[in-house]
PDB file of N, CA and C in Angstrom:
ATOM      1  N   UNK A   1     -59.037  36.476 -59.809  1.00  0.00           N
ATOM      2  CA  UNK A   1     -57.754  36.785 -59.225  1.00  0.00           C
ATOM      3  C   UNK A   1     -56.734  35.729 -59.679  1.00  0.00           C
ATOM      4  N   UNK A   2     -55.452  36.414 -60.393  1.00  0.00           N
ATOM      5  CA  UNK A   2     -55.202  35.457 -61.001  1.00  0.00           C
ATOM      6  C   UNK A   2     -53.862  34.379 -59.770  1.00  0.00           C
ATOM      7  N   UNK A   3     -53.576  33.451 -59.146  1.00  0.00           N
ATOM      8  CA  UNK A   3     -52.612  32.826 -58.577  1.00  0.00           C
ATOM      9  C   UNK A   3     -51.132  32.535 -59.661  1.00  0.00           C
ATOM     10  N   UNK A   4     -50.089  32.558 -59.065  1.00  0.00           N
ATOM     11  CA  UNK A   4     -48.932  32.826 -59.396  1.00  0.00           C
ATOM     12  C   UNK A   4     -48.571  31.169 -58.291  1.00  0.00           C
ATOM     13  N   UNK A   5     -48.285  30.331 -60.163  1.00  0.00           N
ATOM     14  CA  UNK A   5     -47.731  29.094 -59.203  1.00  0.00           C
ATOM     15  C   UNK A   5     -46.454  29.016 -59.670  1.00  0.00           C
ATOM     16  N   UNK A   6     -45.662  28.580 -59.211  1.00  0.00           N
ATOM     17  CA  UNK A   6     -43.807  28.101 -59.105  1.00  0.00           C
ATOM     18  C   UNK A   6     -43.918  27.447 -59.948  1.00  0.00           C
ATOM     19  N   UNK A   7     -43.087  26.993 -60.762  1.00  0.00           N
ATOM     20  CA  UNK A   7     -42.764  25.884 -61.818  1.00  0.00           C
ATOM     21  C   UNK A   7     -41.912  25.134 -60.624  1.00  0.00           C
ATOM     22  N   UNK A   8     -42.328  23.788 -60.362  1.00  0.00           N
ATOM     23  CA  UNK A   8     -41.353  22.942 -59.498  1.00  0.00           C
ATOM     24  C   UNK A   8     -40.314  22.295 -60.112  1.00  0.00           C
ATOM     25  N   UNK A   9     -39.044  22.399 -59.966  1.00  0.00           N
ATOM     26  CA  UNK A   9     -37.733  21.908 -61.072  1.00  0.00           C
ATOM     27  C   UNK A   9     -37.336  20.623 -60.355  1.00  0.00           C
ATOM     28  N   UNK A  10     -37.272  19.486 -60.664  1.00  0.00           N
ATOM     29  CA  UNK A  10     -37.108  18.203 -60.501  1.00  0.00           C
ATOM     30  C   UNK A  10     -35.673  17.927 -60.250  1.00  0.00           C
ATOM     31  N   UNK A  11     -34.567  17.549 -59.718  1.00  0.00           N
ATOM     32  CA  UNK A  11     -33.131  17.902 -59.999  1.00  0.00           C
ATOM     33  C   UNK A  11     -33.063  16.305 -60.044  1.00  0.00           C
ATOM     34  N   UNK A  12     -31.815  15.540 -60.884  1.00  0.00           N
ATOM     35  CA  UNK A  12     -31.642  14.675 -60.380  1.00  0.00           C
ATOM     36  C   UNK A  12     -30.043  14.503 -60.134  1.00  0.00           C
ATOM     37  N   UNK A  13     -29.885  13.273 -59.450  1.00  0.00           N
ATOM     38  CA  UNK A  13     -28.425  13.261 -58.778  1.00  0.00           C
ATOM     39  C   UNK A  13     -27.976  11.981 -59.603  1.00  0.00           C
ATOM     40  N   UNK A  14     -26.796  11.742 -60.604  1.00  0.00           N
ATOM     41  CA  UNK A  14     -26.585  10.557 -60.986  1.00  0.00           C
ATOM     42  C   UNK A  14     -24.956  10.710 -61.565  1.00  0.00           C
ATOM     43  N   UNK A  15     -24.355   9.609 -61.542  1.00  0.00           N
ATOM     44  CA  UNK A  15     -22.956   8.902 -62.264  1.00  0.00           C
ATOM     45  C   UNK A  15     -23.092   9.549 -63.618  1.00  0.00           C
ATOM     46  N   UNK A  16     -21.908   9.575 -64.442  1.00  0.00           N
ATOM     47  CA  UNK A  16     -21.775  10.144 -65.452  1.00  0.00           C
ATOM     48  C   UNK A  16     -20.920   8.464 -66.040  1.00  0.00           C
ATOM     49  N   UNK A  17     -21.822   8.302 -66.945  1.00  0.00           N
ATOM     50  CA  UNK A  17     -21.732   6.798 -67.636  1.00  0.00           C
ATOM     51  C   UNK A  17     -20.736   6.690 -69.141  1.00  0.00           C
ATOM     52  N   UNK A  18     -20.667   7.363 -69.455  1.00  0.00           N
ATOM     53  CA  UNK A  18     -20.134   7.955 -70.954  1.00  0.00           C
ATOM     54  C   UNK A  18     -20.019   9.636 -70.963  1.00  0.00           C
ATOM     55  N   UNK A  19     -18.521   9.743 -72.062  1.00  0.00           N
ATOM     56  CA  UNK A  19     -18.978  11.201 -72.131  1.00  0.00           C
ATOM     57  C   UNK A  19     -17.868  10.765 -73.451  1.00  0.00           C
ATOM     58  N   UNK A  20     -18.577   9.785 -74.370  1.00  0.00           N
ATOM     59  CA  UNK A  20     -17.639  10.398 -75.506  1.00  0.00           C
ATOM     60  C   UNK A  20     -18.095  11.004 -76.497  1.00  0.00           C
ATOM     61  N   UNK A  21     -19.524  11.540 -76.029  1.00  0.00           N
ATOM     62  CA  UNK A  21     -20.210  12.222 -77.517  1.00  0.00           C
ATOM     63  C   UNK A  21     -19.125  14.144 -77.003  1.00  0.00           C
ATOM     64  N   UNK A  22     -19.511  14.611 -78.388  1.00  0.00           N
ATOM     65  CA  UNK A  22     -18.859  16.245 -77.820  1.00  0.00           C
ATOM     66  C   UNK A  22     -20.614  17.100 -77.138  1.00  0.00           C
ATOM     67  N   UNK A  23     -19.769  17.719 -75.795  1.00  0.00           N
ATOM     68  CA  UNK A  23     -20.845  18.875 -74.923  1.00  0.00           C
ATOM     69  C   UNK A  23     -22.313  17.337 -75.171  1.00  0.00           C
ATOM     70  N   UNK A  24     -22.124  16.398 -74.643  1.00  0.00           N
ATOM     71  CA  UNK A  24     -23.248  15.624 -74.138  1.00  0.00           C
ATOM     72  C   UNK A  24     -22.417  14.295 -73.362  1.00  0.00           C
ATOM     73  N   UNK A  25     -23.193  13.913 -72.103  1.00  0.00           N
ATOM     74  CA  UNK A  25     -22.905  12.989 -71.207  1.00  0.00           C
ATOM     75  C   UNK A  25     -24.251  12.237 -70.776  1.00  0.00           C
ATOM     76  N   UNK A  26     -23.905  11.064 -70.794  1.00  0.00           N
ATOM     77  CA  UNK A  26     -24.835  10.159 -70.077  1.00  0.00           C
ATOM     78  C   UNK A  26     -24.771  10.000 -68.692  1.00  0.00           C
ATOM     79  N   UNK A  27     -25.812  10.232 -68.419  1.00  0.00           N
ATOM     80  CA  UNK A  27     -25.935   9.761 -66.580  1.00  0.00           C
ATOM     81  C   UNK A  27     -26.940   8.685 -66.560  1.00  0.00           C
ATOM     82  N   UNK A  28     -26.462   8.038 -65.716  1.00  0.00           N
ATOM     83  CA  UNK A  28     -27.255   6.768 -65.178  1.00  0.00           C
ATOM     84  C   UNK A  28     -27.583   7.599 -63.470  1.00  0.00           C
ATOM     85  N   UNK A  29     -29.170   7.344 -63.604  1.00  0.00           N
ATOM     86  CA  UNK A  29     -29.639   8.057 -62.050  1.00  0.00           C
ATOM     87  C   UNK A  29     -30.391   6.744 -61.505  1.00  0.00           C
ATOM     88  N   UNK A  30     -30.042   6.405 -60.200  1.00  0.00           N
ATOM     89  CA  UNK A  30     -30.827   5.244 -59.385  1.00  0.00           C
ATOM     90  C   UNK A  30     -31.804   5.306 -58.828  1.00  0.00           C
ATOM     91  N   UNK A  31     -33.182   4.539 -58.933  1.00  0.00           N
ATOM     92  CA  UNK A  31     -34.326   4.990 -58.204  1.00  0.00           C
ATOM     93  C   UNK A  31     -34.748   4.051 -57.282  1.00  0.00           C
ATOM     94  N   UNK A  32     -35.365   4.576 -55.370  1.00  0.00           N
ATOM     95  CA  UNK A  32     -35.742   3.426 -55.124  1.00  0.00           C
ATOM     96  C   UNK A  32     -37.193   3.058 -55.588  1.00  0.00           C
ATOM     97  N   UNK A  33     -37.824   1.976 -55.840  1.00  0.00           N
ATOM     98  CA  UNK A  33     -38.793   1.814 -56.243  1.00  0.00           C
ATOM     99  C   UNK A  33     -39.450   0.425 -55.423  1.00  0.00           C
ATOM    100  N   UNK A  34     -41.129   0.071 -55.337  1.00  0.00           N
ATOM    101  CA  UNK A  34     -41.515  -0.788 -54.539  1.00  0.00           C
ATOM    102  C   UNK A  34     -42.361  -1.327 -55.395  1.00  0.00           C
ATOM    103  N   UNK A  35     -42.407  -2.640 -55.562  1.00  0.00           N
ATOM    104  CA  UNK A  35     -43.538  -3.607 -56.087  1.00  0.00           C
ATOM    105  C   UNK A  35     -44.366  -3.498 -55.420  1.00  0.00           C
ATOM    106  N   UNK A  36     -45.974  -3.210 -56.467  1.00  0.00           N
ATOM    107  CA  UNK A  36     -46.793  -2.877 -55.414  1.00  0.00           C
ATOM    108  C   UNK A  36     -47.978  -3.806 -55.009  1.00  0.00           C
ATOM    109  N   UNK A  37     -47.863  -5.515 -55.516  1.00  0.00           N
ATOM    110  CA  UNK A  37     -48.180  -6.226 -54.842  1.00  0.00           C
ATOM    111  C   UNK A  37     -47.044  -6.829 -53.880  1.00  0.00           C
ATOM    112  N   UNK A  38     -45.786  -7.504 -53.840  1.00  0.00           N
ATOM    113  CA  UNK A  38     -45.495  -7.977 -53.088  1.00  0.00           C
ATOM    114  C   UNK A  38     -44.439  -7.185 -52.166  1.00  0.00           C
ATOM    115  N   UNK A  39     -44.478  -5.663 -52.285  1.00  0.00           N
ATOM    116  CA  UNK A  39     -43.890  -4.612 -51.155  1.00  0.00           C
ATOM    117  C   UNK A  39     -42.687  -4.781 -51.211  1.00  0.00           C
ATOM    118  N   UNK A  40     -42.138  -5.242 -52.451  1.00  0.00           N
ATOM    119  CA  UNK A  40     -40.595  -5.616 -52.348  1.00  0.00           C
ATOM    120  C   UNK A  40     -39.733  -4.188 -53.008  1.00  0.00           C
ATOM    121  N   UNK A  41     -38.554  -3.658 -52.115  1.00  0.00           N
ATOM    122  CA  UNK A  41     -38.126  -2.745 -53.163  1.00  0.00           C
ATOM    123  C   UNK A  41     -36.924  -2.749 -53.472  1.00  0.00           C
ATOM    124  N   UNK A  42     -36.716  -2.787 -54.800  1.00  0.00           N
ATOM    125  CA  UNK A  42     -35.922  -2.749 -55.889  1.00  0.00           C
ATOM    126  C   UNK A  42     -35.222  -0.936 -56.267  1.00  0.00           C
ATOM    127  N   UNK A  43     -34.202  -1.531 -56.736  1.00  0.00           N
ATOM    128  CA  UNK A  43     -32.951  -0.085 -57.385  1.00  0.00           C
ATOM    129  C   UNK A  43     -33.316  -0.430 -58.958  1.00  0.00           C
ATOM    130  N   UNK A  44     -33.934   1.075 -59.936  1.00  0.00           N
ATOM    131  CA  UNK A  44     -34.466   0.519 -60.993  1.00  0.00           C
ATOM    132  C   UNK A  44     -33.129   1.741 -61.315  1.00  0.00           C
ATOM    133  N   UNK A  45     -32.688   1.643 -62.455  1.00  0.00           N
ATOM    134  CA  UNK A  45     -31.648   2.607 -63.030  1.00  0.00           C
ATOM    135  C   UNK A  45     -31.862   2.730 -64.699  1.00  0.00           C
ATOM    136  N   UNK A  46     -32.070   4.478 -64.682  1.00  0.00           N
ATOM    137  CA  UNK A  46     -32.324   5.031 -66.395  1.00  0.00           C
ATOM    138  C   UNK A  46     -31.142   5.952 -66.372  1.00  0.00           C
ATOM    139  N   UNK A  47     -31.064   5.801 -67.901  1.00  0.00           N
ATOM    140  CA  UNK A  47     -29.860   6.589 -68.720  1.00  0.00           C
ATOM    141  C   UNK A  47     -30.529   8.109 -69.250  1.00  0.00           C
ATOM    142  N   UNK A  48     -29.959   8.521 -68.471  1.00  0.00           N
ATOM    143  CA  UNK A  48     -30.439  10.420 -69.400  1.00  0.00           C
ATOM    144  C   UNK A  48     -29.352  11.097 -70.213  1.00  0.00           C
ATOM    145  N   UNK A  49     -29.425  11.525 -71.499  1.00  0.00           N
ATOM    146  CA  UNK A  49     -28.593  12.379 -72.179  1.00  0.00           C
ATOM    147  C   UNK A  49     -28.747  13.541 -72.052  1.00  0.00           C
ATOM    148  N   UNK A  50     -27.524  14.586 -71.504  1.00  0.00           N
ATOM    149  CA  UNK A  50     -27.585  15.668 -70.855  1.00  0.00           C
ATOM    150  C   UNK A  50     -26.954  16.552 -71.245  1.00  0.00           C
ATOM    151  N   UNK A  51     -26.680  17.704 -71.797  1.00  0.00           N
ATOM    152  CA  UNK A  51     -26.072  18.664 -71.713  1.00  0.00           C
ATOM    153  C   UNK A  51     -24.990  19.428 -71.509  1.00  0.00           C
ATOM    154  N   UNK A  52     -23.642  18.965 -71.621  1.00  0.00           N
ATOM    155  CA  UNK A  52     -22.802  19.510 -71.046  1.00  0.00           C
ATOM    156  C   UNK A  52     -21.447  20.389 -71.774  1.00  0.00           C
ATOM    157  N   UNK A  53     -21.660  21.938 -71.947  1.00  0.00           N
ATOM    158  CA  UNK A  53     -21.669  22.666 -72.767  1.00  0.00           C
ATOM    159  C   UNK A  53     -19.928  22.975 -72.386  1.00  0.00           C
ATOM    160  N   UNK A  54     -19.416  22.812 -71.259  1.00  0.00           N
ATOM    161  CA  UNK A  54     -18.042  22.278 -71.470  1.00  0.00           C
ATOM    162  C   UNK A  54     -17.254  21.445 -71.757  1.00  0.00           C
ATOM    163  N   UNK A  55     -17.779  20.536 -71.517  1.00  0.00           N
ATOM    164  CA  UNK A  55     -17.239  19.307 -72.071  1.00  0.00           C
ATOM    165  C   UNK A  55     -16.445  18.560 -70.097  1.00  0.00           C
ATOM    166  N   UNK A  56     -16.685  19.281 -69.046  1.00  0.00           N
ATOM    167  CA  UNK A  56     -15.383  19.068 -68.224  1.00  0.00           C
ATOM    168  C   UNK A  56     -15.785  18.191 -67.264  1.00  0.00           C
ATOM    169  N   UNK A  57     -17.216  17.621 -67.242  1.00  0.00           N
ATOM    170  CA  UNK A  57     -17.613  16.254 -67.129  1.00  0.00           C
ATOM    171  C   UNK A  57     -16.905  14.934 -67.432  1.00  0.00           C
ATOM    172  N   UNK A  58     -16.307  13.653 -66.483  1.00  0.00           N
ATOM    173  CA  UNK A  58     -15.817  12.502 -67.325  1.00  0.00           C
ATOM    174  C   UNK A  58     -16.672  11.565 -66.433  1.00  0.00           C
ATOM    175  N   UNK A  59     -16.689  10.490 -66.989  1.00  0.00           N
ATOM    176  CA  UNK A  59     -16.575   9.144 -66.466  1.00  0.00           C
ATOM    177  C   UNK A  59     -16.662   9.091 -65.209  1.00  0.00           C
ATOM    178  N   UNK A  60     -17.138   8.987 -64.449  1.00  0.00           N
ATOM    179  CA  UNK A  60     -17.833   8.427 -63.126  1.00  0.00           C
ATOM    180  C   UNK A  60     -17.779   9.439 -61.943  1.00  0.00           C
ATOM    181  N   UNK A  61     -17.775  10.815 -62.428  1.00  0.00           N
ATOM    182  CA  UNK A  61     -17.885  11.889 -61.535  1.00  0.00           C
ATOM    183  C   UNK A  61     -19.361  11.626 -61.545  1.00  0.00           C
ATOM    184  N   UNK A  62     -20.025  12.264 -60.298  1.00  0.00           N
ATOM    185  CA  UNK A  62     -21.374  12.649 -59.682  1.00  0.00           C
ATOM    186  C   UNK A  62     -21.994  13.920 -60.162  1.00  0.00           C
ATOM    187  N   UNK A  63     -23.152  13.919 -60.856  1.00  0.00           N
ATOM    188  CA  UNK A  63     -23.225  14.845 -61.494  1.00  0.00           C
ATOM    189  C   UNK A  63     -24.625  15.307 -61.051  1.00  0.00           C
ATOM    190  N   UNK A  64     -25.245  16.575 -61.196  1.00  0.00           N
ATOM    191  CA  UNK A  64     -26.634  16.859 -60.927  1.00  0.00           C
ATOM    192  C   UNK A  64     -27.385  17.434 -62.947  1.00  0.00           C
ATOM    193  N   UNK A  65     -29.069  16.659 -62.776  1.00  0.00           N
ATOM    194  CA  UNK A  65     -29.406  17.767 -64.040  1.00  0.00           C
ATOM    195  C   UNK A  65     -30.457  17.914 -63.853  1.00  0.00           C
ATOM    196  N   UNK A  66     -31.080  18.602 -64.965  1.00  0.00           N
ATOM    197  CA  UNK A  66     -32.235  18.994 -64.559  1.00  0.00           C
ATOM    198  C   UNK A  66     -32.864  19.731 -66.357  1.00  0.00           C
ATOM    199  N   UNK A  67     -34.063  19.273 -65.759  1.00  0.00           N
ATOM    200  CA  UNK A  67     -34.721  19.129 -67.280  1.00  0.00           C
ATOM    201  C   UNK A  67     -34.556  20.818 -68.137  1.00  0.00           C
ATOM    202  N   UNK A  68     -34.765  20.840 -69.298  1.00  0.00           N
ATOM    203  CA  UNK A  68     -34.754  21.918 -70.154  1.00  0.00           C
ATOM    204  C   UNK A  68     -35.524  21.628 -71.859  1.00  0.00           C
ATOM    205  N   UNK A  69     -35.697  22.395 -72.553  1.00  0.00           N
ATOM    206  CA  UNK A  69     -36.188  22.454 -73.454  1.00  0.00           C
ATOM    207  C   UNK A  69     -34.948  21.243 -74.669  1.00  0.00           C
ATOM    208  N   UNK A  70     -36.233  21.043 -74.899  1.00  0.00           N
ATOM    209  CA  UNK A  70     -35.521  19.688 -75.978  1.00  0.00           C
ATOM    210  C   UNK A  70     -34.281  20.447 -76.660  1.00  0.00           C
ATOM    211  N   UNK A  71     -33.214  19.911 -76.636  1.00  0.00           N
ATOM    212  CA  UNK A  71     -31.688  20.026 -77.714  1.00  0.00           C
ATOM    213  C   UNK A  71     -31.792  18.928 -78.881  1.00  0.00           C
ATOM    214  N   UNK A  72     -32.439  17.992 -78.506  1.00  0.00           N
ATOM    215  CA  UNK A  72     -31.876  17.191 -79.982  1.00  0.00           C
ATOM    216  C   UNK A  72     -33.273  16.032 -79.609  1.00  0.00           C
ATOM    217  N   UNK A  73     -32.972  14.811 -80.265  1.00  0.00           N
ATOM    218  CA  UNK A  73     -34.237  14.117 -79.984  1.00  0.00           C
ATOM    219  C   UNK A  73     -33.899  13.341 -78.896  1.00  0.00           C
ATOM    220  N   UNK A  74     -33.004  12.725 -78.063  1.00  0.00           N
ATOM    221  CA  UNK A  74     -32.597  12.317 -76.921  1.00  0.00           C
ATOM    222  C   UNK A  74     -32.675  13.226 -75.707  1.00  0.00           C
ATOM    223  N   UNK A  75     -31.693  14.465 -76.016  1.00  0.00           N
ATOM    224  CA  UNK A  75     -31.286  15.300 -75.027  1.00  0.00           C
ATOM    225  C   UNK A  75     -32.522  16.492 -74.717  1.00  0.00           C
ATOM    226  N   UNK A  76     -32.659  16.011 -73.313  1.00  0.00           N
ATOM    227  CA  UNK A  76     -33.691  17.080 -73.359  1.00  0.00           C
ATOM    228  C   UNK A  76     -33.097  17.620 -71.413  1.00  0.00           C
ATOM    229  N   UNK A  77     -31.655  16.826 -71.334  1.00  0.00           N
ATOM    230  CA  UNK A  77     -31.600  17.705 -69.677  1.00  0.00           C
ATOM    231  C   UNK A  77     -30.055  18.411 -69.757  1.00  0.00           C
ATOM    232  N   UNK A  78     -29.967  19.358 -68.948  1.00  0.00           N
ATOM    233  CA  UNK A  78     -28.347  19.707 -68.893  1.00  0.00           C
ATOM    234  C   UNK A  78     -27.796  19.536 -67.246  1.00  0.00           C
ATOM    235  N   UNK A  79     -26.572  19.763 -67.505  1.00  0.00           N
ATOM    236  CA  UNK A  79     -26.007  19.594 -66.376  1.00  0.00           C
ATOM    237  C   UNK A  79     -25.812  20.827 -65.654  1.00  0.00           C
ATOM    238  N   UNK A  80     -25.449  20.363 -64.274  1.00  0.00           N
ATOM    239  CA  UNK A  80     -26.139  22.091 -63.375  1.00  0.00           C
ATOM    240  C   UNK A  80     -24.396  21.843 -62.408  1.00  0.00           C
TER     241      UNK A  80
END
């Protein structure tokens, strides 16, 4: 019997860091994260190249993305 599972879509929420390439923007997304000997937690922050097929994204708007099939060798998320 065959089960029917969901693909779970990951979204993330981040700043828009750059947008001077054309239809691509950088987001910087913040994570909390915990050292896992001394329980300490830290804000770790990665840069994703994303997708953005209007261009009407700038500079420090709040943006959401979410993964998709590779576009180039960086860009592999777009913007939602």
């Amino acid at each position: 019997m065959p089960e029917d599972k969901k693909k779970v879509i990951i979204k993330k929420k981040g700043i828009v860091v750059s947008d001077k390439m054309t239809k691509t923007v950088v987001v910087a997304v913040d994570s909390l994260k915990t050292h896992p000997k001394y329980k300490k937690k830290y804000i770790s922050t990665k840069k994703y190249k994303a997708h953005d097929a209007e261009g009407k994204y700038k500079t420090g708007d709040e943006v959401e993305i979410v993964p998709c099939k590779p576009m180039s060798k960086d860009k592999c998320y777009k913007v939602i």
